[in-house]
C-alpha atoms as a PDB file:
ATOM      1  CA  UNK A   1      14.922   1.023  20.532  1.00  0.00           C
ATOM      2  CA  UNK A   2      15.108  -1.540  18.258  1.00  0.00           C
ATOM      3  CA  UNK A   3      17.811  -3.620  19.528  1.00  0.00           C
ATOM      4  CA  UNK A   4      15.901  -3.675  22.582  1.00  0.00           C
ATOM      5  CA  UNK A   5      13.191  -5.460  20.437  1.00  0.00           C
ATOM      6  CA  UNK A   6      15.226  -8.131  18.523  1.00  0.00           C
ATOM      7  CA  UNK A   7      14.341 -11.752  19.674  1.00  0.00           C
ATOM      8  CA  UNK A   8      12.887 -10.571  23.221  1.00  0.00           C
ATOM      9  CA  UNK A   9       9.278 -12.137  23.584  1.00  0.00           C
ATOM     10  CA  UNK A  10       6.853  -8.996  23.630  1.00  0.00           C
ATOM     11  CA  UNK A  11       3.372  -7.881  23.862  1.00  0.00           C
ATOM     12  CA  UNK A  12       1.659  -6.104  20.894  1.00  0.00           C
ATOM     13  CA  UNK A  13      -1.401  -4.137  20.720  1.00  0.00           C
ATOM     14  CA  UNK A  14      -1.972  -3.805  17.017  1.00  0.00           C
ATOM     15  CA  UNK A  15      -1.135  -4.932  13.654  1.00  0.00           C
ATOM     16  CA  UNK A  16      -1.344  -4.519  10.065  1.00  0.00           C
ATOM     17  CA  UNK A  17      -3.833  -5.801   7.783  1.00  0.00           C
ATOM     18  CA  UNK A  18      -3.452  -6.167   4.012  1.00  0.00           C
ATOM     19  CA  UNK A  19      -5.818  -4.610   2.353  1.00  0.00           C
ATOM     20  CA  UNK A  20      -7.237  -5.115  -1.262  1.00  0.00           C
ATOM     21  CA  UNK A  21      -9.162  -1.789  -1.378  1.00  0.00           C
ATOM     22  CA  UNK A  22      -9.919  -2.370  -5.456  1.00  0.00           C
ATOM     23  CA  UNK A  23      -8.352   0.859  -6.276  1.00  0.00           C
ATOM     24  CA  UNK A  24      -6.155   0.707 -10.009  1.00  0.00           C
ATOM     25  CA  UNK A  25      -5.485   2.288 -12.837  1.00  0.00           C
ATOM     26  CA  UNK A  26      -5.868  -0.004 -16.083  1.00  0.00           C
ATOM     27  CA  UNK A  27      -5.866   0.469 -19.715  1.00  0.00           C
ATOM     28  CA  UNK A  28      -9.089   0.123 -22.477  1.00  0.00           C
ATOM     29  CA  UNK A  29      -9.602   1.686 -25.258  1.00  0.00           C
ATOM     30  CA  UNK A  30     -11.455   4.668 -25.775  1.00  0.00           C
ATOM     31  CA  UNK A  31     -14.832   3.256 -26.981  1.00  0.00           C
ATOM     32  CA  UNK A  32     -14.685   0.777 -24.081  1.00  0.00           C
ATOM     33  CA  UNK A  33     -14.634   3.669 -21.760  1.00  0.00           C
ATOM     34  CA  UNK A  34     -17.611   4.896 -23.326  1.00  0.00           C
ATOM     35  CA  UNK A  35     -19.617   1.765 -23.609  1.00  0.00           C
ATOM     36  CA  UNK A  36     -18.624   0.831 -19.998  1.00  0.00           C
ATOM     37  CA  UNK A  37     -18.766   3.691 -17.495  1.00  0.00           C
ATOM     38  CA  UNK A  38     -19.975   6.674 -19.936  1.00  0.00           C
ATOM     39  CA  UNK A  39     -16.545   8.303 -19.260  1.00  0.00           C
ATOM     40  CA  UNK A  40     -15.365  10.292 -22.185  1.00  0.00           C
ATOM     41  CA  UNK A  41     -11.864  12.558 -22.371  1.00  0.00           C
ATOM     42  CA  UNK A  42     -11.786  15.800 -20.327  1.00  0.00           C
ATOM     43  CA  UNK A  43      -9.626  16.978 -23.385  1.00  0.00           C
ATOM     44  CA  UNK A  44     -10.893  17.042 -26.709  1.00  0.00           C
ATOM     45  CA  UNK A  45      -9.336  14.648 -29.401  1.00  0.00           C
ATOM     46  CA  UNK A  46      -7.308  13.315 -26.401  1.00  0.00           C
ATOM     47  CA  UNK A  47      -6.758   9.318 -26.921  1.00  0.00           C
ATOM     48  CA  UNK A  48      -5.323   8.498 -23.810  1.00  0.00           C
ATOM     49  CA  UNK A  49      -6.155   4.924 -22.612  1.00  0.00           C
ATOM     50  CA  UNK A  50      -5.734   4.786 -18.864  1.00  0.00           C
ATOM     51  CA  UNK A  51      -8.693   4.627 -16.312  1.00  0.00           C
ATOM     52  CA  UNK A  52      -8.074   5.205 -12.758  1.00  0.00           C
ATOM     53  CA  UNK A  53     -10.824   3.308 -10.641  1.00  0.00           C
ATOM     54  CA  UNK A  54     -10.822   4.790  -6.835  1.00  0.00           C
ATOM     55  CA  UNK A  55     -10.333   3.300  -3.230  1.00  0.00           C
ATOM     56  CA  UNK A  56     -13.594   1.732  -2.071  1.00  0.00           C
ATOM     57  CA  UNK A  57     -12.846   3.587   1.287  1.00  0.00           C
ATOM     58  CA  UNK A  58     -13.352   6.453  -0.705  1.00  0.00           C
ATOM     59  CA  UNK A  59     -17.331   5.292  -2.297  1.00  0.00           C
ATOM     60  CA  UNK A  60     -17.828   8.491  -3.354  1.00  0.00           C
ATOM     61  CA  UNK A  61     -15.425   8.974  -6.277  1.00  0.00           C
ATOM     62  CA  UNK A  62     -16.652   7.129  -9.424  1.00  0.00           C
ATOM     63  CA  UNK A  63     -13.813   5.593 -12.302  1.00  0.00           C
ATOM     64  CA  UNK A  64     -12.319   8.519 -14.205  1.00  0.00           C
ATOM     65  CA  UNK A  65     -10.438   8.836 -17.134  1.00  0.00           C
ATOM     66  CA  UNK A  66      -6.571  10.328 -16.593  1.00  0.00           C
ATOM     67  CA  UNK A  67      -5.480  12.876 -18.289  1.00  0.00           C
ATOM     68  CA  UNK A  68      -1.237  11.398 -18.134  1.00  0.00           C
ATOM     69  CA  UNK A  69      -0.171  14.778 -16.672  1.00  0.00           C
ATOM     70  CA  UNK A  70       1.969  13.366 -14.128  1.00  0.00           C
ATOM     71  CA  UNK A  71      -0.560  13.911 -11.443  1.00  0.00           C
ATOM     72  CA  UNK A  72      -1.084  11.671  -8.767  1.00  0.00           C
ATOM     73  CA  UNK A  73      -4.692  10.153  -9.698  1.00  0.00           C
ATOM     74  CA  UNK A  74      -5.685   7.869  -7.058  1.00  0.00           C
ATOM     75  CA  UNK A  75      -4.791   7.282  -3.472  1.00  0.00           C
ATOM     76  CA  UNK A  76      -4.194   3.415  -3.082  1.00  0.00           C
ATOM     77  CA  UNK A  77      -4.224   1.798   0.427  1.00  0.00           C
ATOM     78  CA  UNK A  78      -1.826  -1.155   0.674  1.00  0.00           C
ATOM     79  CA  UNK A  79      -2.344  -2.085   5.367  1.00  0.00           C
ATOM     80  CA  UNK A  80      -4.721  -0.457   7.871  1.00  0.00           C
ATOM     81  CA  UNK A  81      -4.377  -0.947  11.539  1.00  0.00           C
ATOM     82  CA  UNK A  82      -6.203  -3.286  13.408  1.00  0.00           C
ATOM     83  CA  UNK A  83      -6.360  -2.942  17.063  1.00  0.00           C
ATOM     84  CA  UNK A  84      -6.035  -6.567  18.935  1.00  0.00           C
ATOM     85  CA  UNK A  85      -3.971  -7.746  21.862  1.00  0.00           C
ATOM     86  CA  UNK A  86      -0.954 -10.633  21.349  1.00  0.00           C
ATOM     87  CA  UNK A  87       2.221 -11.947  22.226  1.00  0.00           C
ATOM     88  CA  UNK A  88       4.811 -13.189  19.969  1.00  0.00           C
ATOM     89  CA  UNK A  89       8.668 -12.737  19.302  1.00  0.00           C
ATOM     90  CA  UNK A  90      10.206  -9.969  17.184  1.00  0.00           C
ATOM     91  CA  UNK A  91      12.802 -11.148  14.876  1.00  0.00           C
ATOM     92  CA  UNK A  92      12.891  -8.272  12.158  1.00  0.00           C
ATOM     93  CA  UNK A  93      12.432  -5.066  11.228  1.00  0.00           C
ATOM     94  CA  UNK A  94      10.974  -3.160   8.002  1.00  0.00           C
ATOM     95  CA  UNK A  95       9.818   0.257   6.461  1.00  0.00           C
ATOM     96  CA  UNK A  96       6.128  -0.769   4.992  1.00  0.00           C
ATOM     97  CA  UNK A  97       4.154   1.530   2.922  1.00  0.00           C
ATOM     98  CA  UNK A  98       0.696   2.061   4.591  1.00  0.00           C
ATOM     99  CA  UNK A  99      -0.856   4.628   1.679  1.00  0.00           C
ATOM    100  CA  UNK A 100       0.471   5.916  -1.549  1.00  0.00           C
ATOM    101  CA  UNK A 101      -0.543   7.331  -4.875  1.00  0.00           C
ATOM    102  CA  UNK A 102      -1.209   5.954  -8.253  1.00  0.00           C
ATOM    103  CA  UNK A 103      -0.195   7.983 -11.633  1.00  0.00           C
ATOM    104  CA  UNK A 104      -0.063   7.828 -14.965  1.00  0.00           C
ATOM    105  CA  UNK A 105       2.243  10.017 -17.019  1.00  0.00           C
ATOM    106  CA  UNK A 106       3.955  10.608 -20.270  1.00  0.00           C
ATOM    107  CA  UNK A 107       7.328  10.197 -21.097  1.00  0.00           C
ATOM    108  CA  UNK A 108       9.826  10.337 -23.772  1.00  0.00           C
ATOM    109  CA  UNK A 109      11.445   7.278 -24.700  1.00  0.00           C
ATOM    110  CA  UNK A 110      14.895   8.072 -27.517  1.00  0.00           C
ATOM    111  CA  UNK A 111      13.380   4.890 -29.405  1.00  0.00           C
ATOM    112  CA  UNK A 112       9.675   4.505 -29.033  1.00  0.00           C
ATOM    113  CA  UNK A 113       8.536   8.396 -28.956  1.00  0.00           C
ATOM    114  CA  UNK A 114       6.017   9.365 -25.941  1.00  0.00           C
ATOM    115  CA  UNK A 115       4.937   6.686 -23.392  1.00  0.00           C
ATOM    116  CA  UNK A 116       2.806   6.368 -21.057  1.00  0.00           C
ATOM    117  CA  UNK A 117       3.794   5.142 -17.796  1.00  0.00           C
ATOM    118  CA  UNK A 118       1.899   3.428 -15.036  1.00  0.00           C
ATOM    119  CA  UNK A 119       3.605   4.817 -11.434  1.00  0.00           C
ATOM    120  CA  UNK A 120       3.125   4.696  -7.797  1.00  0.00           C
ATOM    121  CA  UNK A 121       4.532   7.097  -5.114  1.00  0.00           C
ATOM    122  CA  UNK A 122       4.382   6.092  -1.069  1.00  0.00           C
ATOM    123  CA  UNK A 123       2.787   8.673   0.916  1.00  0.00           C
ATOM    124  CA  UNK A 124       2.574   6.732   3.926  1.00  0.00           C
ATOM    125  CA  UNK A 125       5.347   4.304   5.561  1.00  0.00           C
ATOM    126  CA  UNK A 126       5.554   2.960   9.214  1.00  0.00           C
ATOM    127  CA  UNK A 127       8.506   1.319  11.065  1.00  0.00           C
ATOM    128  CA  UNK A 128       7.288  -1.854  11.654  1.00  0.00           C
ATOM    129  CA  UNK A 129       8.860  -5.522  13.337  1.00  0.00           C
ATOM    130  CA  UNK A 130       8.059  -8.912  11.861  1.00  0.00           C
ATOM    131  CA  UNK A 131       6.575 -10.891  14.965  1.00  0.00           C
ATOM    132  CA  UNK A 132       6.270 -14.313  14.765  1.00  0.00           C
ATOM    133  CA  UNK A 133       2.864 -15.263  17.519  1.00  0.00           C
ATOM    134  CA  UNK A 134       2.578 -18.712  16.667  1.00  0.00           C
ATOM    135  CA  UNK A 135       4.268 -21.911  14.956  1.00  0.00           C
ATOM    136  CA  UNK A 136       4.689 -20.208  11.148  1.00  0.00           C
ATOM    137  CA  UNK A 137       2.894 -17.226  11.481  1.00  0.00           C
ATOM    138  CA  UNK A 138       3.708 -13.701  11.775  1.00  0.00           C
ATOM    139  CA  UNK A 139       2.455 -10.482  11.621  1.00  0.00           C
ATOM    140  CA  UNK A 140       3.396  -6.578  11.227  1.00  0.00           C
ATOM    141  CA  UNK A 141       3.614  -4.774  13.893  1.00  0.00           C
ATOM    142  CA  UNK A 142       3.916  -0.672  14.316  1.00  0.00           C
ATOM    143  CA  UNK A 143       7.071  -0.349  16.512  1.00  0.00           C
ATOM    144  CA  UNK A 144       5.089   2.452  18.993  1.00  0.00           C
ATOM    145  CA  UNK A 145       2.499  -0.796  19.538  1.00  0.00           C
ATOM    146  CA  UNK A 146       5.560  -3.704  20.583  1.00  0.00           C
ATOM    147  CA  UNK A 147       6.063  -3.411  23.950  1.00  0.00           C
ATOM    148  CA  UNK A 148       9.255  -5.924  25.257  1.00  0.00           C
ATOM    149  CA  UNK A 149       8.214  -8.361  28.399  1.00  0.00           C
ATOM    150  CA  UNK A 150      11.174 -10.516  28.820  1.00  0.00           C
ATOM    151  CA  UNK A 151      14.704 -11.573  26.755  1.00  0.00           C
ATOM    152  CA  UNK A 152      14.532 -15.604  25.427  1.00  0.00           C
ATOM    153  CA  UNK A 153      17.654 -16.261  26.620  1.00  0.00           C
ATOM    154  CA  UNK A 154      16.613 -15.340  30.273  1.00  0.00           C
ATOM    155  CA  UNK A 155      13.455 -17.613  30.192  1.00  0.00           C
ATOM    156  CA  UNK A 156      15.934 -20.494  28.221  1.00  0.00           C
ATOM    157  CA  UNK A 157      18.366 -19.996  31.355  1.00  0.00           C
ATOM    158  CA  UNK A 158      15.720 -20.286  34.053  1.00  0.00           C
END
């Protein structure tokens, strides 16, 4: 399907939209937890420094402290679709991760002891091609949305 796609002008019905949803996890100290959002450890005499602060698509989760168990706090939101009609060339292809998961866990490092380490996991990825609709811009496009009309090199011969 995809060579079918490369540099043939075609019609699109969606796209994907970056999205800065707000959701991260950062790192205060313990009495700025406190002072800030009321949040105190889940675990007793547990000094942990990372707060996980949620999607706002999701407005009913409030900033929590993690617990570095390896878990996967948060779920982040990188593109959401957005339904509109265009035309434009393909000229690439790539994997782009839609959703995925924030984490914070500890680790053992041979010269530093236990760490704590800041990770993200991809839940979510779509197939998508890089279409160019206009004189420098382009856009990402779901591959089930890009629907071929006619090969360049036919209209160039014409």
């Amino acid at each position: 399907m995809k060579d079918k796609l490369l540099f043939k002008w075609c019609e699109c019905s969606e796209y994907l939209m970056k999205v800065s949803d707000g959701c991260c996890i950062g790192k205060a100290e313990k009495n700025e937890l406190i002072e800030a959002f009321g949040i105190t450890p889940e675990v007793d005499g547990e000094e942990s420094p990372y707060i996980c602060y949620p999607s706002k698509f999701e407005p009913d989760k409030a900033p929590f402290y993690s617990p570095c168990e390896g878990a996967f706090d948060v779920r982040k939101y990188y593109y959401q679709r957005r339904e509109q009609r265009f035309c434009g060339v393909v000229v690439g292809f790539k994997k782009v991760v839609v959703e995925g998961f924030l984490g914070v866990d500890t680790d053992y490092d041979p010269y530093k002891g236990e760490v704590e380490r800041v990770f993200k996991h991809p839940d979510v990825i779509v197939e998508c091609a890089r279409v160019y609709y206009a004189s420098g811009k382009k856009r990402l496009v779901p591959i089930e949305s890009v629907r071929p009309i006619c090969d360049l090199k036919e209209v160039q011969n014409a």
